[in-house]
Each structure stands twice: as structure tokens, then as C-alpha cells.
N, C-alpha and C. Protein backbone atom coordinates (compact mmCIF):
# COMPACT_ATOMS: atom_id res chain seq x y z
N UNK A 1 21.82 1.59 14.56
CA UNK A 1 21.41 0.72 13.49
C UNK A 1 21.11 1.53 12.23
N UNK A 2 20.23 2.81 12.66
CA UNK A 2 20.28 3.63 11.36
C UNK A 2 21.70 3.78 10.49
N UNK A 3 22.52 4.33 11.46
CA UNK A 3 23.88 4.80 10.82
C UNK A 3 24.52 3.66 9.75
N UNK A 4 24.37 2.08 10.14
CA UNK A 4 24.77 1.49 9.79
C UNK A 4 23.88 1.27 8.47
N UNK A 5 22.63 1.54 8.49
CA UNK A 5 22.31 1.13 7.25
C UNK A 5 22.45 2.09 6.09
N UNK A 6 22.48 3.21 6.49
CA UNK A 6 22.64 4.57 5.40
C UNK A 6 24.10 4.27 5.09
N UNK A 7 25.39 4.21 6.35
CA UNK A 7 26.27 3.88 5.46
C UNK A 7 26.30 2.40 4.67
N UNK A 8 25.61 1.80 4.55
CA UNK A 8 25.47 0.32 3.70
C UNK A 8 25.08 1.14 2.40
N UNK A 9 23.90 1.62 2.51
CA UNK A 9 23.38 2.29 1.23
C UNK A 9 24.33 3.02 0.30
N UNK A 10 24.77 3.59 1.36
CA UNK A 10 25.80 4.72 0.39
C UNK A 10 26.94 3.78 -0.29
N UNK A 11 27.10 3.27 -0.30
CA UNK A 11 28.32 2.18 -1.24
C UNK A 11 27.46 1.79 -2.20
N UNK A 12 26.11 2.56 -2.69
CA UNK A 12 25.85 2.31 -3.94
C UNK A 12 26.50 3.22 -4.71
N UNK A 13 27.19 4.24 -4.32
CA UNK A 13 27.55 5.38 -5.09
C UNK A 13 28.85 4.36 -6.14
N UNK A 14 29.29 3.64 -5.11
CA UNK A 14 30.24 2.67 -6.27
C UNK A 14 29.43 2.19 -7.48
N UNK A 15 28.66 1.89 -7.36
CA UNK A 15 27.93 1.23 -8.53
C UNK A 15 27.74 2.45 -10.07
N UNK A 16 27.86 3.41 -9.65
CA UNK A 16 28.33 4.61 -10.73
C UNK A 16 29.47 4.53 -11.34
N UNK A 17 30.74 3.65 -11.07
CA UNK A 17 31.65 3.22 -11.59
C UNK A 17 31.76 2.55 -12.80
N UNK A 18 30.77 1.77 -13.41
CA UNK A 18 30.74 0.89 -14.41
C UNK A 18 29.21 1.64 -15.30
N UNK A 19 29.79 1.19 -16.24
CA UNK A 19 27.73 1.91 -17.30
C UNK A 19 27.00 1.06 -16.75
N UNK A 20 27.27 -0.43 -16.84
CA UNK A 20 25.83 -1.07 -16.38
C UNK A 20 25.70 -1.12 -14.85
N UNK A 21 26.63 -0.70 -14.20
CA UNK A 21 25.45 -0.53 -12.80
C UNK A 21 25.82 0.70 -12.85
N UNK A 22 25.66 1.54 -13.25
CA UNK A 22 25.29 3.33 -13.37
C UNK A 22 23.48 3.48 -13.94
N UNK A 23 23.27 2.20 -14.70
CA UNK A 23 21.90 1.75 -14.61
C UNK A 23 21.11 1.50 -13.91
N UNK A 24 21.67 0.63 -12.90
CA UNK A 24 20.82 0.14 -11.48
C UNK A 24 21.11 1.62 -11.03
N UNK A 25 22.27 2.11 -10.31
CA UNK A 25 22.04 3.37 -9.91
C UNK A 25 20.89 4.35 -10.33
N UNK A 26 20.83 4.42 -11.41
CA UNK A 26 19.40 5.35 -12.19
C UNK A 26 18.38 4.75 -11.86
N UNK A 27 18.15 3.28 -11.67
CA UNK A 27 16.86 2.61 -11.71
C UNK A 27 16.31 3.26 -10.01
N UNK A 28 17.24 3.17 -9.13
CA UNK A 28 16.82 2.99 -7.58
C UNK A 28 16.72 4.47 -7.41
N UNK A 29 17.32 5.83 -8.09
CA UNK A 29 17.08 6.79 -7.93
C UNK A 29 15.54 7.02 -8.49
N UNK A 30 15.26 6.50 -9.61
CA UNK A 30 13.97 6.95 -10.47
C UNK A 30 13.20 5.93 -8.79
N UNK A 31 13.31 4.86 -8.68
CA UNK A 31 11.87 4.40 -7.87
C UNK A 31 12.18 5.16 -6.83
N UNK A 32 13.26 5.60 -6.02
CA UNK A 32 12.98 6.60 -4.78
C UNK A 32 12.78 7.74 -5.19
N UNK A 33 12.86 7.89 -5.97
CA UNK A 33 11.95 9.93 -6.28
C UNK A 33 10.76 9.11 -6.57
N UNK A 34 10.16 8.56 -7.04
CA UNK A 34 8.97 8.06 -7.29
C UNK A 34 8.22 7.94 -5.89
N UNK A 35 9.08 6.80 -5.03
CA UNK A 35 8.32 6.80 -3.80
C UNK A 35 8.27 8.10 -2.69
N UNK A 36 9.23 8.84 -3.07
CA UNK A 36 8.94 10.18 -2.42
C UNK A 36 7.59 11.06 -2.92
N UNK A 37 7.55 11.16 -4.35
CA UNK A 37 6.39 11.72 -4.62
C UNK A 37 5.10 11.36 -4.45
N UNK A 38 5.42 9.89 -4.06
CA UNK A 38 4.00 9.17 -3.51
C UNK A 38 3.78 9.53 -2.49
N UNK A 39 4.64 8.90 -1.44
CA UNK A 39 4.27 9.74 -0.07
C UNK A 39 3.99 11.39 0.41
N UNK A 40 4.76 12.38 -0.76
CA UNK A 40 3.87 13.47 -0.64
C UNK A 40 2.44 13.69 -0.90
N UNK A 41 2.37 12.84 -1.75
CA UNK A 41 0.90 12.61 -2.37
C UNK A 41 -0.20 12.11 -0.84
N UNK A 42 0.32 11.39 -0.21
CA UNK A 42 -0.21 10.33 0.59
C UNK A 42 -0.78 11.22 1.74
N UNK A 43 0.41 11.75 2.06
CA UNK A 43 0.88 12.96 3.46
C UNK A 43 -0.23 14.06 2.72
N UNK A 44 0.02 14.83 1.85
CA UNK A 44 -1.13 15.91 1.75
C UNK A 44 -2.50 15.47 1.58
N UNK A 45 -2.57 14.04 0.86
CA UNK A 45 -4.13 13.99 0.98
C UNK A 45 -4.72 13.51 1.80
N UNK A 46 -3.77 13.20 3.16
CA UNK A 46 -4.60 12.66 4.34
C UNK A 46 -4.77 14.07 4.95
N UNK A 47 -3.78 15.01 4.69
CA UNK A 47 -4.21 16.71 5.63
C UNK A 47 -5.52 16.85 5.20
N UNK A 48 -5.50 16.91 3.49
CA UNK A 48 -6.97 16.93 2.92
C UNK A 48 -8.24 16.67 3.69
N UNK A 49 -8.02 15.29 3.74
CA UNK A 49 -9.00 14.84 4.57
C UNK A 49 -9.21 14.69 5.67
N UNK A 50 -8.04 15.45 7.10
CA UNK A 50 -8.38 15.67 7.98
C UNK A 50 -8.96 16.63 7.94
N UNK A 51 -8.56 17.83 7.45
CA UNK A 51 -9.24 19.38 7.01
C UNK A 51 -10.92 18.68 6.88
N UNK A 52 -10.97 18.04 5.75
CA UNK A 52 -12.19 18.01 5.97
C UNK A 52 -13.12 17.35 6.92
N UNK A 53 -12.13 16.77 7.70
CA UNK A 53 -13.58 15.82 8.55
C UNK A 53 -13.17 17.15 9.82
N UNK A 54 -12.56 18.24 10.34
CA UNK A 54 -12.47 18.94 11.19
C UNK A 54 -13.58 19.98 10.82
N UNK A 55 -13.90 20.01 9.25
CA UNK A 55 -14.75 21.27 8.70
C UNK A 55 -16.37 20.70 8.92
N UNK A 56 -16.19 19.07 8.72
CA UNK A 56 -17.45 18.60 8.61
C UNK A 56 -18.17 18.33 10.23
N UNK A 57 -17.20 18.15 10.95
CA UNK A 57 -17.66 18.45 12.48
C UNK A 57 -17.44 19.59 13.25
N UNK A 58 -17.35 20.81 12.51
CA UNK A 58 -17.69 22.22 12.97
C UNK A 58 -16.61 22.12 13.89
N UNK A 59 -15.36 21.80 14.28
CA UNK A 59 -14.10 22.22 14.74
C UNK A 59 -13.24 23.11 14.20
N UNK A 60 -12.77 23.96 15.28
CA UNK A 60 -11.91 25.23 14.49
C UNK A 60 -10.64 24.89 15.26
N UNK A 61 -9.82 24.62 13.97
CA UNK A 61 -8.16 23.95 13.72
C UNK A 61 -7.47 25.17 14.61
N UNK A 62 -7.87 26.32 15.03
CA UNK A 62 -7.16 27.36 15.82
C UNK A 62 -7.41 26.33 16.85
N UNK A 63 -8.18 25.87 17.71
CA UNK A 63 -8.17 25.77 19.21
C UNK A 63 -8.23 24.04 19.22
N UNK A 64 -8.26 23.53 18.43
CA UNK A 64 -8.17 22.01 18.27
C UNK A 64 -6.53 21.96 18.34
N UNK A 65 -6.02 22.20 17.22
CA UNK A 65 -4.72 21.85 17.08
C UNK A 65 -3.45 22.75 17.74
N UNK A 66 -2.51 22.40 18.41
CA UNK A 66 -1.52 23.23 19.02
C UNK A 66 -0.66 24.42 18.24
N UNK A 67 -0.41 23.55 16.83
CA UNK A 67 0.30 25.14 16.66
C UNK A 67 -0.83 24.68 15.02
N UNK A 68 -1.12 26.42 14.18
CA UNK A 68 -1.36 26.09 12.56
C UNK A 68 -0.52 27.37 11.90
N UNK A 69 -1.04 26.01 10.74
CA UNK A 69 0.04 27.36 9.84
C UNK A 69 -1.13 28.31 8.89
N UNK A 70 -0.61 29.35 8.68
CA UNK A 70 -1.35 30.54 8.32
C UNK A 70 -1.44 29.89 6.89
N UNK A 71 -0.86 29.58 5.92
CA UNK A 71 -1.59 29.14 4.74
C UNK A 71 -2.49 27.81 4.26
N UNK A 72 -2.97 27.13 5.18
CA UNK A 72 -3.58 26.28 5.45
C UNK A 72 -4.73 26.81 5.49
N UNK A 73 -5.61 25.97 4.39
CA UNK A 73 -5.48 24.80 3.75
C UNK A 73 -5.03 24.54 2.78
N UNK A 74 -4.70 25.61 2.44
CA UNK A 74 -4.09 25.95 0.50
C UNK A 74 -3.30 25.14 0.43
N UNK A 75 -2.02 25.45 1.24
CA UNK A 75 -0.79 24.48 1.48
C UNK A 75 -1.06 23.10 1.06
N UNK A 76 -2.18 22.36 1.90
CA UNK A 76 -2.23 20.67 1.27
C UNK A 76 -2.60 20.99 0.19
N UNK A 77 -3.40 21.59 -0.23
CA UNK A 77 -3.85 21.14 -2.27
C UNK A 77 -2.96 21.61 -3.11
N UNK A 78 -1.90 22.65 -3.01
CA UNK A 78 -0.95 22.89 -3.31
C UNK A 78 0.36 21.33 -3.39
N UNK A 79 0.27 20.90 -2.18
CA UNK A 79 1.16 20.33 -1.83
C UNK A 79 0.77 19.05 -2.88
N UNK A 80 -0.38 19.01 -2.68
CA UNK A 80 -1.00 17.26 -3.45
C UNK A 80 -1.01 17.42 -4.58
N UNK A 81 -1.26 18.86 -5.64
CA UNK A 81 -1.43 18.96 -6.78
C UNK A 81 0.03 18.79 -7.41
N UNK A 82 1.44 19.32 -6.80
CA UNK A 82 2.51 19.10 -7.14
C UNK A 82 2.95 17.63 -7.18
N UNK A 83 2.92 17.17 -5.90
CA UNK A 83 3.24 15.59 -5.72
C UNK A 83 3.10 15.05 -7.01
N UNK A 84 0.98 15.12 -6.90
CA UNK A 84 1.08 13.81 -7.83
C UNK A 84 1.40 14.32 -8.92
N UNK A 85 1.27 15.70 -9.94
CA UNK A 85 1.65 15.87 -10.70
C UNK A 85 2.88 15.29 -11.00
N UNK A 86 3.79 15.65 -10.37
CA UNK A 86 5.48 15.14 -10.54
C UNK A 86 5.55 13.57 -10.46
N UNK A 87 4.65 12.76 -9.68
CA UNK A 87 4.38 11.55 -9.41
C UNK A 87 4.40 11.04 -10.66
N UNK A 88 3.31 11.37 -11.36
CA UNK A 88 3.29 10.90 -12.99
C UNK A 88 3.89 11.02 -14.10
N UNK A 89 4.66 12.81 -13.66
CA UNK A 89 5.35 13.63 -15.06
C UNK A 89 6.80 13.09 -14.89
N UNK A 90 7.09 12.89 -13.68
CA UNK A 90 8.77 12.25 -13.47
C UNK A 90 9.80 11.14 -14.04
N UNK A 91 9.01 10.30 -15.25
CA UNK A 91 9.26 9.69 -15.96
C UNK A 91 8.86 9.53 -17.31
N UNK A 92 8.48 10.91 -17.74
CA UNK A 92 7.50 11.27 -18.86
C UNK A 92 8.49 10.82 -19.91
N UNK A 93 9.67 10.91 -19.49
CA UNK A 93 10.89 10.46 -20.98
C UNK A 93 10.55 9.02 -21.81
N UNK A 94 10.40 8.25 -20.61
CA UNK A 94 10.44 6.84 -21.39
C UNK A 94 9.30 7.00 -22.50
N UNK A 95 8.30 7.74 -22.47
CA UNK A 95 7.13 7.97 -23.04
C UNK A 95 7.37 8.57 -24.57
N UNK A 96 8.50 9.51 -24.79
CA UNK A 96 9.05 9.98 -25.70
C UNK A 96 9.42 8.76 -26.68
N UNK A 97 9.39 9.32 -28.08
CA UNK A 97 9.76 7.68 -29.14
C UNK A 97 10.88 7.84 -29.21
N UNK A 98 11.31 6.51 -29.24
CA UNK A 98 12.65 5.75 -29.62
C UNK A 98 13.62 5.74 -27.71
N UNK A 99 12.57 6.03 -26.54
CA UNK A 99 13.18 6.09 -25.17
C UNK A 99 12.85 5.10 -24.45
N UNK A 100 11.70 3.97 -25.26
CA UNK A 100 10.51 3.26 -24.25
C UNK A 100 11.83 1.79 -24.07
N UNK A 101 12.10 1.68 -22.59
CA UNK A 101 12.15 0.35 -22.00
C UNK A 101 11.49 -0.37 -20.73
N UNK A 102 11.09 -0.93 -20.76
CA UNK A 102 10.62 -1.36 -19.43
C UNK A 102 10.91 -1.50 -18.34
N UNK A 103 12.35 -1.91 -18.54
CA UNK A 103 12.92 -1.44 -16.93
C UNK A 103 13.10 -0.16 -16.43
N UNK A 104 12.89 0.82 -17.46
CA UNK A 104 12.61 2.07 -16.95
C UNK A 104 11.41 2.93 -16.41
N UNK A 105 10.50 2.09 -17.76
CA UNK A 105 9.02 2.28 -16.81
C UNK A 105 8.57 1.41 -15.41
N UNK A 106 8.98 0.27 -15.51
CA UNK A 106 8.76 0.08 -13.74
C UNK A 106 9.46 0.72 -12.96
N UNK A 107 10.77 0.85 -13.05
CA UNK A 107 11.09 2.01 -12.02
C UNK A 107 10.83 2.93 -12.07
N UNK A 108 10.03 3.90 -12.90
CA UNK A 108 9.40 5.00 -12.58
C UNK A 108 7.96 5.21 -12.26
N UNK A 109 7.59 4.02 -12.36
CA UNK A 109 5.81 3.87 -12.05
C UNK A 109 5.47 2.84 -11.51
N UNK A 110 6.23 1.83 -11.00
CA UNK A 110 5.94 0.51 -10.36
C UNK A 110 5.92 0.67 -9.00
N UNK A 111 5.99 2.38 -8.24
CA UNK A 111 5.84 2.49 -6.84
C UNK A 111 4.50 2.90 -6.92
N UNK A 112 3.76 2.99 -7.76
CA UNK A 112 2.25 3.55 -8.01
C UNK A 112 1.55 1.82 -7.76
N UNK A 113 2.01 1.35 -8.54
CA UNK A 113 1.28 -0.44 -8.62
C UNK A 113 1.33 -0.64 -7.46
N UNK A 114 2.86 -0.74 -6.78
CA UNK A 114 3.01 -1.24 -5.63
C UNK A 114 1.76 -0.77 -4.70
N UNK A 115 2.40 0.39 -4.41
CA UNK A 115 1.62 1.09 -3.30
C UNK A 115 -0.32 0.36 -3.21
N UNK A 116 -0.50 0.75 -4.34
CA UNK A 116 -2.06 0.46 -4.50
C UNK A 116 -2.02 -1.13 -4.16
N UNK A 117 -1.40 -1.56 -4.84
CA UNK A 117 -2.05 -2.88 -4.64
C UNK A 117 -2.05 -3.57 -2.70
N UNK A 118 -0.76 -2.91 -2.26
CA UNK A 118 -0.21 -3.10 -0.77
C UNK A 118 -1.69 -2.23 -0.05
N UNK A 119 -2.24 -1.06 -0.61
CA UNK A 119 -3.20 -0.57 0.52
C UNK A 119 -4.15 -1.12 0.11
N UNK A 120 -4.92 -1.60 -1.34
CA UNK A 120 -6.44 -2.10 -2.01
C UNK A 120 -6.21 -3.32 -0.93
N UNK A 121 -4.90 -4.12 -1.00
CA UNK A 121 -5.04 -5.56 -0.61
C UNK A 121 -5.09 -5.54 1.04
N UNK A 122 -4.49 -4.25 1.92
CA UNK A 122 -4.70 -4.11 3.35
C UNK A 122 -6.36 -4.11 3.61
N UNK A 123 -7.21 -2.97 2.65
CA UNK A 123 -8.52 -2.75 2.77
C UNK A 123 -9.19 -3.81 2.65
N UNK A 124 -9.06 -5.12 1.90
CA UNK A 124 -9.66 -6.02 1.55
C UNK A 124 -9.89 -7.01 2.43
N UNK A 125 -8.13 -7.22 2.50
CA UNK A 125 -7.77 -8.81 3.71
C UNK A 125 -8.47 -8.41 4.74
N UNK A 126 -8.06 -6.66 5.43
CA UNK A 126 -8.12 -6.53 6.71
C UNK A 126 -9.69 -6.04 7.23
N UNK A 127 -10.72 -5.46 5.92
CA UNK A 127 -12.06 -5.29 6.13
C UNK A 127 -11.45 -4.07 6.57
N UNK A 128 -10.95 -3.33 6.31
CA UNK A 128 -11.33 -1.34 7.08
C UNK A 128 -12.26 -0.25 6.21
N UNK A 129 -12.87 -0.09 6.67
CA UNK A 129 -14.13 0.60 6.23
C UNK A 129 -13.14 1.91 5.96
N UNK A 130 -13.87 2.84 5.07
CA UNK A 130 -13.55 4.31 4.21
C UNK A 130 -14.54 5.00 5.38
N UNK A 131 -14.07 6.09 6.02
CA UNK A 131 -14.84 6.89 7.02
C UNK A 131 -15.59 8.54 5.93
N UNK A 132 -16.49 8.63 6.79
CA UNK A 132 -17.13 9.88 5.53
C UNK A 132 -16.36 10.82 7.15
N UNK A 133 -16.07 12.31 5.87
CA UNK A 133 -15.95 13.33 7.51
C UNK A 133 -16.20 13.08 8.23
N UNK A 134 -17.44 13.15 8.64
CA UNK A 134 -18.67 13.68 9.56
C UNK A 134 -18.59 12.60 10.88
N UNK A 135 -17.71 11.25 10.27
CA UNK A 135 -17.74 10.04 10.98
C UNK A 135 -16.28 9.72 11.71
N UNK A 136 -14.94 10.54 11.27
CA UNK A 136 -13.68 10.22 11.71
C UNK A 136 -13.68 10.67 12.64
N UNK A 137 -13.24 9.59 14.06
CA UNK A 137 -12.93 10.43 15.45
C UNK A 137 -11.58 11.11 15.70
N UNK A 138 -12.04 12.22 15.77
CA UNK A 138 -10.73 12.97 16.47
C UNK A 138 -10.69 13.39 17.63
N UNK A 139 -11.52 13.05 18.65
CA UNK A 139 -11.66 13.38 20.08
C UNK A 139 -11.02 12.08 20.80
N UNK A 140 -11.21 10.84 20.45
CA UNK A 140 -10.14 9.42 21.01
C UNK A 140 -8.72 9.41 21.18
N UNK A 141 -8.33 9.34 22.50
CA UNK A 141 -7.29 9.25 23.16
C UNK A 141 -6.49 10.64 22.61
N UNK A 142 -6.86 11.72 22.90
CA UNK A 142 -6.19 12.91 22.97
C UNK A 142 -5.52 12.94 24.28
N UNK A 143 -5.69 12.36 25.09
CA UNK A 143 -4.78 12.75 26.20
C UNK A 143 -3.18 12.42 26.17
N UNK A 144 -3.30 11.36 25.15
CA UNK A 144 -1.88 11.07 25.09
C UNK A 144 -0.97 12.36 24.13
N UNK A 145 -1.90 13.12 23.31
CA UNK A 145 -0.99 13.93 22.17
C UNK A 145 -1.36 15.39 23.37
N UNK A 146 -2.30 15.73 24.27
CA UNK A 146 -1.82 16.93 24.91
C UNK A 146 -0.81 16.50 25.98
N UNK A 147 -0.54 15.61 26.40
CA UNK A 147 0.90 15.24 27.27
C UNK A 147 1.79 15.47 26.86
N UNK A 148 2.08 14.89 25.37
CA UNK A 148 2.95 14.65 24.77
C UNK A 148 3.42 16.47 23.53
N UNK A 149 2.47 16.92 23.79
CA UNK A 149 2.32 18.74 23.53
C UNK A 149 2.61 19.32 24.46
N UNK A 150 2.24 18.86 25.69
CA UNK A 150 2.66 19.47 26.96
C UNK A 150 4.56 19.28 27.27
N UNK A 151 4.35 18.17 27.21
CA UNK A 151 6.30 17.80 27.22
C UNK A 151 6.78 18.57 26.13
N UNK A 152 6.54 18.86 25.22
CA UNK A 152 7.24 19.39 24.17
C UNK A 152 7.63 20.76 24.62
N UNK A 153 6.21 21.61 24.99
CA UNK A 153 6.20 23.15 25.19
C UNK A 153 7.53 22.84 26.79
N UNK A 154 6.74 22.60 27.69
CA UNK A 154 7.82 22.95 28.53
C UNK A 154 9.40 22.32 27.94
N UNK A 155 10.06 21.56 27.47
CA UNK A 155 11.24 21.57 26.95
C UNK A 155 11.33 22.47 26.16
N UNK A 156 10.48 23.32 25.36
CA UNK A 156 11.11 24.27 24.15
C UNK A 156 11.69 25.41 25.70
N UNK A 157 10.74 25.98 26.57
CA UNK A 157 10.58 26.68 27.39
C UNK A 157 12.20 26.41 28.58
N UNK A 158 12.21 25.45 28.66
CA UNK A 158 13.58 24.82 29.54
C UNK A 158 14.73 25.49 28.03
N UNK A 159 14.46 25.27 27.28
CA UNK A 159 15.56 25.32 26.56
C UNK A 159 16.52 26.52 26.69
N UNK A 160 17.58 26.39 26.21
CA UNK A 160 18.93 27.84 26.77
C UNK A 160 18.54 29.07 25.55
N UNK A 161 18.78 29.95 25.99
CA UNK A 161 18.58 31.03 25.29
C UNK A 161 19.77 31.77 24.82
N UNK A 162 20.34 32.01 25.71
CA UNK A 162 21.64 32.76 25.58
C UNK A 162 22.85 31.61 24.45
N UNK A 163 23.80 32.76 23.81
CA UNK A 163 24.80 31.76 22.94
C UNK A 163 25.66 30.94 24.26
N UNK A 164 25.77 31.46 25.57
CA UNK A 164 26.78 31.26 26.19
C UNK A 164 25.98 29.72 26.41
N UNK A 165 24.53 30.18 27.02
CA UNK A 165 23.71 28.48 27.70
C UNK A 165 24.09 27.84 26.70
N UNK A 166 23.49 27.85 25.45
CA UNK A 166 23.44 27.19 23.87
C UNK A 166 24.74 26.31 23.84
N UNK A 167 25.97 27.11 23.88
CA UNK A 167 27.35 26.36 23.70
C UNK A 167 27.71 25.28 25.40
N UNK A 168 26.94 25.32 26.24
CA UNK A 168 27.25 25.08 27.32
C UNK A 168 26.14 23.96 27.02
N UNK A 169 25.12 23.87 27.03
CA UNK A 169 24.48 22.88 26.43
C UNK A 169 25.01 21.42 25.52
N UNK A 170 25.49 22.14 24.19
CA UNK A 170 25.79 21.34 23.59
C UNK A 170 26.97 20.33 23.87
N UNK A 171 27.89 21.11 24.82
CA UNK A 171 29.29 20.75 25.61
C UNK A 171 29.06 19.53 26.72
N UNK A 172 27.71 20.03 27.60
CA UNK A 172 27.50 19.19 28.78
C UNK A 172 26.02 18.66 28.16
């Protein structure tokens, strides 16, 4: 089903054929780099704030978590300071005089509206409380992610080593 929908997608590249849908083409590229930079945004500032609720309950990310990476924590504020930067600066043109249209500024900033209004209005309808550190559980239902760590390691471990296993693998 995936396959089928990426190739659906990709027959937008036709739409580069004509100026005015070489427009829509630009429009759906500007809101998907947009929504990409959101979700980087999203993705590093939830590391953020796991980092911190692991710091605020005196857990050390060496023996909690299965594998870390050596530049961590830098990495997320790094990661979040770029996002959103680019999040906002990625359509800085329309902003320039004599560039301003509106269908260009919603597609370059109308995944910001969206987004907010889709999570303010989840928090609202659905009542989910904002957790302080000190209060997010990370000890609930771990048994399912060391199983599921456990399956992983022994398949890396099963895995072929040699080019000969490797090509024999991929064959059978």
C-alpha cells in the first residue's frame, strides 16, 4: 500500500510541466519542508524533555537506555535550535518587498497554525495534563521495550558476517 501511494505522489512531478501547476508544485514542496522542520522541532524537543525528566529523577541514560550517543545532550538543542530556526527562516522571501502573496505565506507557515491548533485543541477536548520532570513515568511497561531490545540484539548477533553469509542471505 505504501508503494502505491508514493508512486501516486510522484506523478506530481507532472505538474512541473505547466507554470501554473509548477506553482502548486512549489506550494506542496514549501508546506512539506515546513512540516519536516516541524517535526524536527517536535522530535528534538521531546528528547529535550525526556533528558530532562531522566536528569530530574536522578537516572543515568548510560544504564537506563540500551544504546547512547556520545554527544548527547548537545545533539537535541543543536538539533531544535536548527529546526525551528529553519522552521521560521524557510520562507523569509515572501517577507522581502514587492514578494508578499498569501498563498505563499500559508504554505510556508500554515504547518505552524495547523500543528498548534491540532495539539492546543487535542490538550483541550482531550483534558491531558503538561507533566513537570520530576512527574513523567519512565519505569511503566518497560518490559515490553527490553523484549523488544532483547529481539533486536540477538538478531543483530544471528546476523551473517562473512560477504559469502551476507550474499547467501540476501539470495535465500
Amino acid at each position: 500500500m505504501a508503494v502505491i501511494v508514493v508512486m501516486l505522489l510522484s506523478c506530481l512531478a507532472y505538474l512541473a510541466l505547466g507554470s501554473s501547476s509548477a506553482q502548486v508544485l512549489d506550494w506542496i514542496l514549501n508546506f512539506c519542508t515546513a512540516a519536516t522542520m516541524f517535526n524536527w522541532s517536535v522530535i528534538s524537543f521531546t528528547w529535550i524533555r525526556f533528558n530532562a525528566a531522566l536528569n530530574a529523577q536522578g537516572i543515568d541514560r548510560k544504564t537506563f537506555l540500551p544504546t547512547v550517543s556520545k554527544v548527547q545532550p548537545f545533539a537535541g538543542y543543536w538539533a531544535f535550535f536548527w529546526a525551528f530556526l529553519f522552521l521560521w527562516a524557510q520562507g523569509y522571501s515572501v517577507f522581502v518587498k514587492g514578494n508578499w502573496k498569501v498563498s505563499t505565506f500559508i504554505f510556508n507557515y500554515g504547518i505552524i497554525a495547523l500543528a498548534s491548533i491540532i495539539g492546543i485543541g487535542w490538550k483541550i477536548l482531550k483534558r491531558t495534563p503538561f507533566h513537570k520532570s520530576k512527574d513523567v513515568d519512565l519505569v511503566s511497561d518497560l518490559e515490553f521495550f527490553d523484549a523488544l531490545t532483547e529481539h533486536y540484539r540477538q538478531e543483530r548477533e544471528a546476523a551473517p558476517m562473512t560477504v559469502k553469509d551476507k550474499i547467501m542471505a540476501k539470495i535465500f
